[in-house]
PDB file of N, CA and C in Angstrom:
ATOM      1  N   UNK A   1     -61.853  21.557   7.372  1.00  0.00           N
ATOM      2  CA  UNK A   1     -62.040  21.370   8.794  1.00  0.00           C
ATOM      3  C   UNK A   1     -61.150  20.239   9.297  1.00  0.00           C
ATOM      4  N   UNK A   2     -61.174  18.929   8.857  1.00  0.00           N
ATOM      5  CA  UNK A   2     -60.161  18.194   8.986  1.00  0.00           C
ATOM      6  C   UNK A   2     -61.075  16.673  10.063  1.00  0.00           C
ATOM      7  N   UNK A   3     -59.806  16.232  10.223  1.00  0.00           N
ATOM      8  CA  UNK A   3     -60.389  14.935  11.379  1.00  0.00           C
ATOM      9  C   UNK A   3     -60.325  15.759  12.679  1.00  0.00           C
ATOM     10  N   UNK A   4     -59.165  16.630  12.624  1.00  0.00           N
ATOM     11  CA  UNK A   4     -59.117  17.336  14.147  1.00  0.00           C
ATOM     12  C   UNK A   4     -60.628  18.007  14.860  1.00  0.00           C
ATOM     13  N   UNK A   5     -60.855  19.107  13.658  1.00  0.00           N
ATOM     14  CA  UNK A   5     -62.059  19.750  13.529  1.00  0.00           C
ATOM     15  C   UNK A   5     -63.477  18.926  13.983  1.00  0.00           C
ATOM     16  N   UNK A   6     -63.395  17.882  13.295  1.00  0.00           N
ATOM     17  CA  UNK A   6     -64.773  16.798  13.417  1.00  0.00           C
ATOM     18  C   UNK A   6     -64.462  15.952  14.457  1.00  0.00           C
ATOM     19  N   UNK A   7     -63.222  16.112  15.342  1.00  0.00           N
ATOM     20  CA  UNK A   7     -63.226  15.348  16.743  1.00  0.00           C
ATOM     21  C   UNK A   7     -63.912  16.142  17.939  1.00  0.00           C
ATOM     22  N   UNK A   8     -63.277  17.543  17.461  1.00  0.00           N
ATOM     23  CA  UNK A   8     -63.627  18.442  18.692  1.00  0.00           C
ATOM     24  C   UNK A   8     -64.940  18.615  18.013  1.00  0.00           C
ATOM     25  N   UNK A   9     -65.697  19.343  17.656  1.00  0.00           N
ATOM     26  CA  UNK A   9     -66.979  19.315  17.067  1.00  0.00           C
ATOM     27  C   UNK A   9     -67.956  18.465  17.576  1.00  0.00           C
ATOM     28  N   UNK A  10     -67.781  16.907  17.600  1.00  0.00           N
ATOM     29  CA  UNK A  10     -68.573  15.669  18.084  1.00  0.00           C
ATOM     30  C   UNK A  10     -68.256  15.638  19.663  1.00  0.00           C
ATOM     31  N   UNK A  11     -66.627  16.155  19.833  1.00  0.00           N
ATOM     32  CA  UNK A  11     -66.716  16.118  21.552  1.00  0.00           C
ATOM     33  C   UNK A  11     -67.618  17.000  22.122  1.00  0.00           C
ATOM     34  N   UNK A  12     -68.043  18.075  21.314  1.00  0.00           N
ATOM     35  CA  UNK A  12     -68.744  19.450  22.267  1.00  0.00           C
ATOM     36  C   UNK A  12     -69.931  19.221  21.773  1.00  0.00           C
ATOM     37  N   UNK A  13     -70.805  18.631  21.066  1.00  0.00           N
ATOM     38  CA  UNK A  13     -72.138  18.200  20.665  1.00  0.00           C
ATOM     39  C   UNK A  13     -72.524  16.704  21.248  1.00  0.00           C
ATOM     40  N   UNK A  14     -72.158  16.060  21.198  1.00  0.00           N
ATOM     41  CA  UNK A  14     -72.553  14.141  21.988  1.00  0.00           C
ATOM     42  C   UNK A  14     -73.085  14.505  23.374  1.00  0.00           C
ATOM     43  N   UNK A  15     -72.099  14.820  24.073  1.00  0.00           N
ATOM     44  CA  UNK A  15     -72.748  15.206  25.398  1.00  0.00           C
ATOM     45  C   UNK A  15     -74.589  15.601  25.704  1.00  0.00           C
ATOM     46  N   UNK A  16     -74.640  16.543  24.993  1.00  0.00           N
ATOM     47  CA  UNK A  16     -75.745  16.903  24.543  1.00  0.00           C
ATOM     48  C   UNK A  16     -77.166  16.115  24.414  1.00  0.00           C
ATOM     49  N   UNK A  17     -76.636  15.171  23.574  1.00  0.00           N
ATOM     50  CA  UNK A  17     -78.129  13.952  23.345  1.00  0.00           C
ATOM     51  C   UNK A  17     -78.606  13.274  23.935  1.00  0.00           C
ATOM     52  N   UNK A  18     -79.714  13.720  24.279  1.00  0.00           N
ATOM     53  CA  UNK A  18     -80.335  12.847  25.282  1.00  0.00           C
ATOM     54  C   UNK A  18     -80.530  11.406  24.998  1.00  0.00           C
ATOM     55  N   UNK A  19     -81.114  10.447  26.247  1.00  0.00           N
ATOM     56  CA  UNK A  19     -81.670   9.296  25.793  1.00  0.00           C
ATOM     57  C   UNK A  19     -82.505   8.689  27.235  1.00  0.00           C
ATOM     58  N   UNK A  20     -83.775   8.561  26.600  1.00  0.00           N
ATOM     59  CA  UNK A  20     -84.500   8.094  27.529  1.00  0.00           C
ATOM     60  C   UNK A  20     -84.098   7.430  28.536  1.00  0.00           C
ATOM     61  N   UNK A  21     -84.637   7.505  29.607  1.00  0.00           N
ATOM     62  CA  UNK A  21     -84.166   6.145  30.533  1.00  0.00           C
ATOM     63  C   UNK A  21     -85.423   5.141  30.946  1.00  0.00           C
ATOM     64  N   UNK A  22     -85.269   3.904  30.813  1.00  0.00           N
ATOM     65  CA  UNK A  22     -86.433   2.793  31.126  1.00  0.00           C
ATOM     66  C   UNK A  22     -86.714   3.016  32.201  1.00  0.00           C
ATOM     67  N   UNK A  23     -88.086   2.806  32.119  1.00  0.00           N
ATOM     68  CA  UNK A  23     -89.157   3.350  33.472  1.00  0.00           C
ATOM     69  C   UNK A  23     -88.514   1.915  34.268  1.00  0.00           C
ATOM     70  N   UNK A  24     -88.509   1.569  34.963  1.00  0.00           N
ATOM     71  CA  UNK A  24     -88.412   0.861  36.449  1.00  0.00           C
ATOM     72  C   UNK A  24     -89.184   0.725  37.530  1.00  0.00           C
ATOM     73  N   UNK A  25     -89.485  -0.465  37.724  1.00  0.00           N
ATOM     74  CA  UNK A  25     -90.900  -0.588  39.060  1.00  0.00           C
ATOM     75  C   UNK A  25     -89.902  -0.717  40.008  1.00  0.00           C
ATOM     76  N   UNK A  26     -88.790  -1.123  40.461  1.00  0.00           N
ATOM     77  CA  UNK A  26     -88.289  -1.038  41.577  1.00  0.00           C
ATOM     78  C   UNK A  26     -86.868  -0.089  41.583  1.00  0.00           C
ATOM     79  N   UNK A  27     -86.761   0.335  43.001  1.00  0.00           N
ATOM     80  CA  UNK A  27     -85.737   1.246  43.128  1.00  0.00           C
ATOM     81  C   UNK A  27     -84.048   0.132  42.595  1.00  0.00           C
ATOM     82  N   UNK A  28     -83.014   0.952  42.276  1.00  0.00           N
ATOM     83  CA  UNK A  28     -81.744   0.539  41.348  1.00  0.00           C
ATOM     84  C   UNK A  28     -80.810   0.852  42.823  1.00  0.00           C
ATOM     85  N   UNK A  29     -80.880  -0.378  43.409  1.00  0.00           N
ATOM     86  CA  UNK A  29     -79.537  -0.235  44.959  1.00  0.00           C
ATOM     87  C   UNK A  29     -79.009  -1.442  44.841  1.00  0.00           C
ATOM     88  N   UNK A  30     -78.004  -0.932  44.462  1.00  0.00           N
ATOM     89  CA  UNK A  30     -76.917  -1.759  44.425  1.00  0.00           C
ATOM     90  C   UNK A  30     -75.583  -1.241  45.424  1.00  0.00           C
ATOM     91  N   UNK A  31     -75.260  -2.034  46.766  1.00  0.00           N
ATOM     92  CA  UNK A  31     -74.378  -1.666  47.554  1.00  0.00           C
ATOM     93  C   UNK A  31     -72.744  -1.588  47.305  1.00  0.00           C
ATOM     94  N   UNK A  32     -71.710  -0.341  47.220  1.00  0.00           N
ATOM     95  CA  UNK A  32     -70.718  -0.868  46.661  1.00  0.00           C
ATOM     96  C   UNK A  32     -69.985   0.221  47.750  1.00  0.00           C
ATOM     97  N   UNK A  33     -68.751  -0.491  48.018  1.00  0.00           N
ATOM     98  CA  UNK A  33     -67.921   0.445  48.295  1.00  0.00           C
ATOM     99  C   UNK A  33     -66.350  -0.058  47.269  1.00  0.00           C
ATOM    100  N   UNK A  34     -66.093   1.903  48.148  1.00  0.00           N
ATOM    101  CA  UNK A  34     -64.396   2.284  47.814  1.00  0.00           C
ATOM    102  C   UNK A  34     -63.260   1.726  48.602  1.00  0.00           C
ATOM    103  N   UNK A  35     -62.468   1.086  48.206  1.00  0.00           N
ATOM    104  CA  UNK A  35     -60.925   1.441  49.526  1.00  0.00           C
ATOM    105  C   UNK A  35     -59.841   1.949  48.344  1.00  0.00           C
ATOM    106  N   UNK A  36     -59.327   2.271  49.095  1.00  0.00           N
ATOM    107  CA  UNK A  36     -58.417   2.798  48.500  1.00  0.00           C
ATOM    108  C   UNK A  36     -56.776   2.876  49.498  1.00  0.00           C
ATOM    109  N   UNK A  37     -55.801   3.042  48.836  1.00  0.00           N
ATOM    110  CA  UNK A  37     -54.336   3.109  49.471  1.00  0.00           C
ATOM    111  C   UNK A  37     -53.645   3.982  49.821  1.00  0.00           C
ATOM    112  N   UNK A  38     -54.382   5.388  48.934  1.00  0.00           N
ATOM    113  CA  UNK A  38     -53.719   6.668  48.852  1.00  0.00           C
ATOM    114  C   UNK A  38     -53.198   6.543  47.439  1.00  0.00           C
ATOM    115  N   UNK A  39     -52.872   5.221  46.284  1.00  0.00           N
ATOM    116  CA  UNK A  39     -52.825   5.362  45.749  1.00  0.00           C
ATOM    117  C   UNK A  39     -53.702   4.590  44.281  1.00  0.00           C
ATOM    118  N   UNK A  40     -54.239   3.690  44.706  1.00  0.00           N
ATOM    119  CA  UNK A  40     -54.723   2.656  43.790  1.00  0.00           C
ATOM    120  C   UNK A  40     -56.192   2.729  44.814  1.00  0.00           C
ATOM    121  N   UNK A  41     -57.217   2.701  44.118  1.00  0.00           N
ATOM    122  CA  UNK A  41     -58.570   2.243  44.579  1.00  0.00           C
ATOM    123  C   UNK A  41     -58.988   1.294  44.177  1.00  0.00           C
ATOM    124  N   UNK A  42     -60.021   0.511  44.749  1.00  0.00           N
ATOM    125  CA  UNK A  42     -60.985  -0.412  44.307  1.00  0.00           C
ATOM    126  C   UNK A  42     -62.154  -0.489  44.476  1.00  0.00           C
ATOM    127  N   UNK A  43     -63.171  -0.527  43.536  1.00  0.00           N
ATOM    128  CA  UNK A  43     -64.635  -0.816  43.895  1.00  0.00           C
ATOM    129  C   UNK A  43     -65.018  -2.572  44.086  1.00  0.00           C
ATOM    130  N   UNK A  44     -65.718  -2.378  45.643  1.00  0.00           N
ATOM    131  CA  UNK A  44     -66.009  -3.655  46.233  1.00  0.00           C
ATOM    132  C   UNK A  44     -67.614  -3.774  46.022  1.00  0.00           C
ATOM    133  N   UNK A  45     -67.765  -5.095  45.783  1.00  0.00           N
ATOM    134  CA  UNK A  45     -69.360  -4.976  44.865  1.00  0.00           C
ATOM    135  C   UNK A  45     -69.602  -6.546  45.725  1.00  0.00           C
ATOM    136  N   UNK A  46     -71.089  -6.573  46.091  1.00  0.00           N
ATOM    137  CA  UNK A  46     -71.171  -7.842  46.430  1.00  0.00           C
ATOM    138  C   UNK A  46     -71.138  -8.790  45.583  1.00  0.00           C
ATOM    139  N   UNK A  47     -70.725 -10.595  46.298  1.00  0.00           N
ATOM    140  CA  UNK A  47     -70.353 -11.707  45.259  1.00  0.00           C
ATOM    141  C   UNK A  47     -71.794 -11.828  44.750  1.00  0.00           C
ATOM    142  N   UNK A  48     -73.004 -11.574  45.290  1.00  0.00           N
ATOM    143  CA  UNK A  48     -74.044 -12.218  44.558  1.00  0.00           C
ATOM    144  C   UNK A  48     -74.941 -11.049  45.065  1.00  0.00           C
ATOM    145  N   UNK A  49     -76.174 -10.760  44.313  1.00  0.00           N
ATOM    146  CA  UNK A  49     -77.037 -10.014  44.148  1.00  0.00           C
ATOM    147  C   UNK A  49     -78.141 -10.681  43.035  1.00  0.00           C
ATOM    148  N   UNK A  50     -79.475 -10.235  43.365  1.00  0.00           N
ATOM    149  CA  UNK A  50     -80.476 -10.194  42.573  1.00  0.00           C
ATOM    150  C   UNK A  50     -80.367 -10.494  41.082  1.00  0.00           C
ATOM    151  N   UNK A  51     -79.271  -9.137  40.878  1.00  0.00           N
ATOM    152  CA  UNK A  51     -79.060  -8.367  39.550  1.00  0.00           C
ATOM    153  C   UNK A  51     -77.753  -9.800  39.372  1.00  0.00           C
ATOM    154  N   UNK A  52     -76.945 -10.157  39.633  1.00  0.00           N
ATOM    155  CA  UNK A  52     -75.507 -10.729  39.114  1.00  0.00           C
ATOM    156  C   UNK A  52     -74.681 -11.365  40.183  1.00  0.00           C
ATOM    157  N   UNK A  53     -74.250 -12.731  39.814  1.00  0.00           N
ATOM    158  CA  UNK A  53     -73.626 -13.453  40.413  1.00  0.00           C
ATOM    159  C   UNK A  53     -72.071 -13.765  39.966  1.00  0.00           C
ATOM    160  N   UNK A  54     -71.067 -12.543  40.808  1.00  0.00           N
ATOM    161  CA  UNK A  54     -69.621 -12.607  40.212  1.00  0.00           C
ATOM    162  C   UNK A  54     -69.276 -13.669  40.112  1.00  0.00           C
ATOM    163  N   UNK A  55     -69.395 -14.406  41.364  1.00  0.00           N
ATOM    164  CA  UNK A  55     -69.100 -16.051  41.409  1.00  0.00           C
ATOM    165  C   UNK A  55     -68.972 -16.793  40.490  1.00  0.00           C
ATOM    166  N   UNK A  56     -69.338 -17.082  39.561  1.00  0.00           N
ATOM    167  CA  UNK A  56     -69.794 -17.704  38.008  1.00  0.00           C
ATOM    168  C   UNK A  56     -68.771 -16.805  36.942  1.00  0.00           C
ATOM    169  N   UNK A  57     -68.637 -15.258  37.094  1.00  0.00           N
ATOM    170  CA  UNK A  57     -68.006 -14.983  36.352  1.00  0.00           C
ATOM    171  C   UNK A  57     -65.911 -14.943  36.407  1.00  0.00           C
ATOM    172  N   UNK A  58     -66.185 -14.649  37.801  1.00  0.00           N
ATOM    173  CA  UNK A  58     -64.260 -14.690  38.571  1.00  0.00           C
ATOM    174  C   UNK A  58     -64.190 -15.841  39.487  1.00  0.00           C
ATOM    175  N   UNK A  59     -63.580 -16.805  38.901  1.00  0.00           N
ATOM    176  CA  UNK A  59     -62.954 -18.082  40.304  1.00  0.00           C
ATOM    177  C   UNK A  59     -62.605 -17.300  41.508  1.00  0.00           C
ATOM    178  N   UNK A  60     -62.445 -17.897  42.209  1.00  0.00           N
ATOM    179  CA  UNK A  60     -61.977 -17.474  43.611  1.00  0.00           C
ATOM    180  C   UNK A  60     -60.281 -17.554  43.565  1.00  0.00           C
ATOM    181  N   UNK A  61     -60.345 -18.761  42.455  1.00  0.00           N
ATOM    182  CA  UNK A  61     -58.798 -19.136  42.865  1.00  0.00           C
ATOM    183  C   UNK A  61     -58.074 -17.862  41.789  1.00  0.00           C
ATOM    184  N   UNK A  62     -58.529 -16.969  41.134  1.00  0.00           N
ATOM    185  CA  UNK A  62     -58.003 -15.805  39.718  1.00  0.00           C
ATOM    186  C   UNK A  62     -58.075 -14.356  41.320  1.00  0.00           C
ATOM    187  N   UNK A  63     -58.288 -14.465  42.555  1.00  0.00           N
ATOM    188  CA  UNK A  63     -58.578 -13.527  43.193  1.00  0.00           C
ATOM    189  C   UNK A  63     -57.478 -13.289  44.255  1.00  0.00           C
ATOM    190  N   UNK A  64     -57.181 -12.354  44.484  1.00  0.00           N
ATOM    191  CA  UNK A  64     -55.996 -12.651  45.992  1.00  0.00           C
ATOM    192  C   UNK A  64     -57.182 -11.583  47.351  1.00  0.00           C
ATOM    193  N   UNK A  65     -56.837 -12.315  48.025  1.00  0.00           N
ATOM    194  CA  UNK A  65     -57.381 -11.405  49.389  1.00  0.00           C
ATOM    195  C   UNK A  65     -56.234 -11.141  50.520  1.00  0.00           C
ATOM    196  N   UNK A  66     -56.610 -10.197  51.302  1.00  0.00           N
ATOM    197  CA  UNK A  66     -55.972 -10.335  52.465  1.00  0.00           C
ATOM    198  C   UNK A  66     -56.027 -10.979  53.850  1.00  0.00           C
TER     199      UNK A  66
END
C-alpha cells in the first residue's frame, strides 16, 4: 500500500471522527469582521474581550494602521 496509500486512506477516514463538544452555560460571540482588497483579506477581532486581551500579546508599536 505504501505511505501514499496510508495518506489518502487517513485523509478519507479522520474527517469522520467525531469529538464531543464541551457543554457551555453561555452563548460563544465573539465579534469579528472581514476587509479585504480584492486581494489579501484580514480578520479584525476586537483588542480586548472577556475571552482575550491582544494588547498583552501584539505591541501597538509591531502594528501599522491606516
Amino acid at each position: 500500500m505504501g505511505l501514499v496509500g496510508l495518506y489518502v486512506l487517513c485523509a478519507l477516514l479522520i474527517p469522520y471522527i467525531e469529538i464531543p463538544k464541551k457543554p457551555v452555560t453561555e452563548p460563544e460571540k465573539i465579534e469579528f469582521y472581514i476587509l479585504t482588497n480584492g486581494v489579501h483579506s484580514d480578520l479584525v477581532v476586537p483588542l480586548k474581550s472577556a475571552e482575550f486581551d491582544w494588547s498583552k500579546e501584539i505591541p501597538f508599536e509591531n502594528t501599522l494602521s491606516v
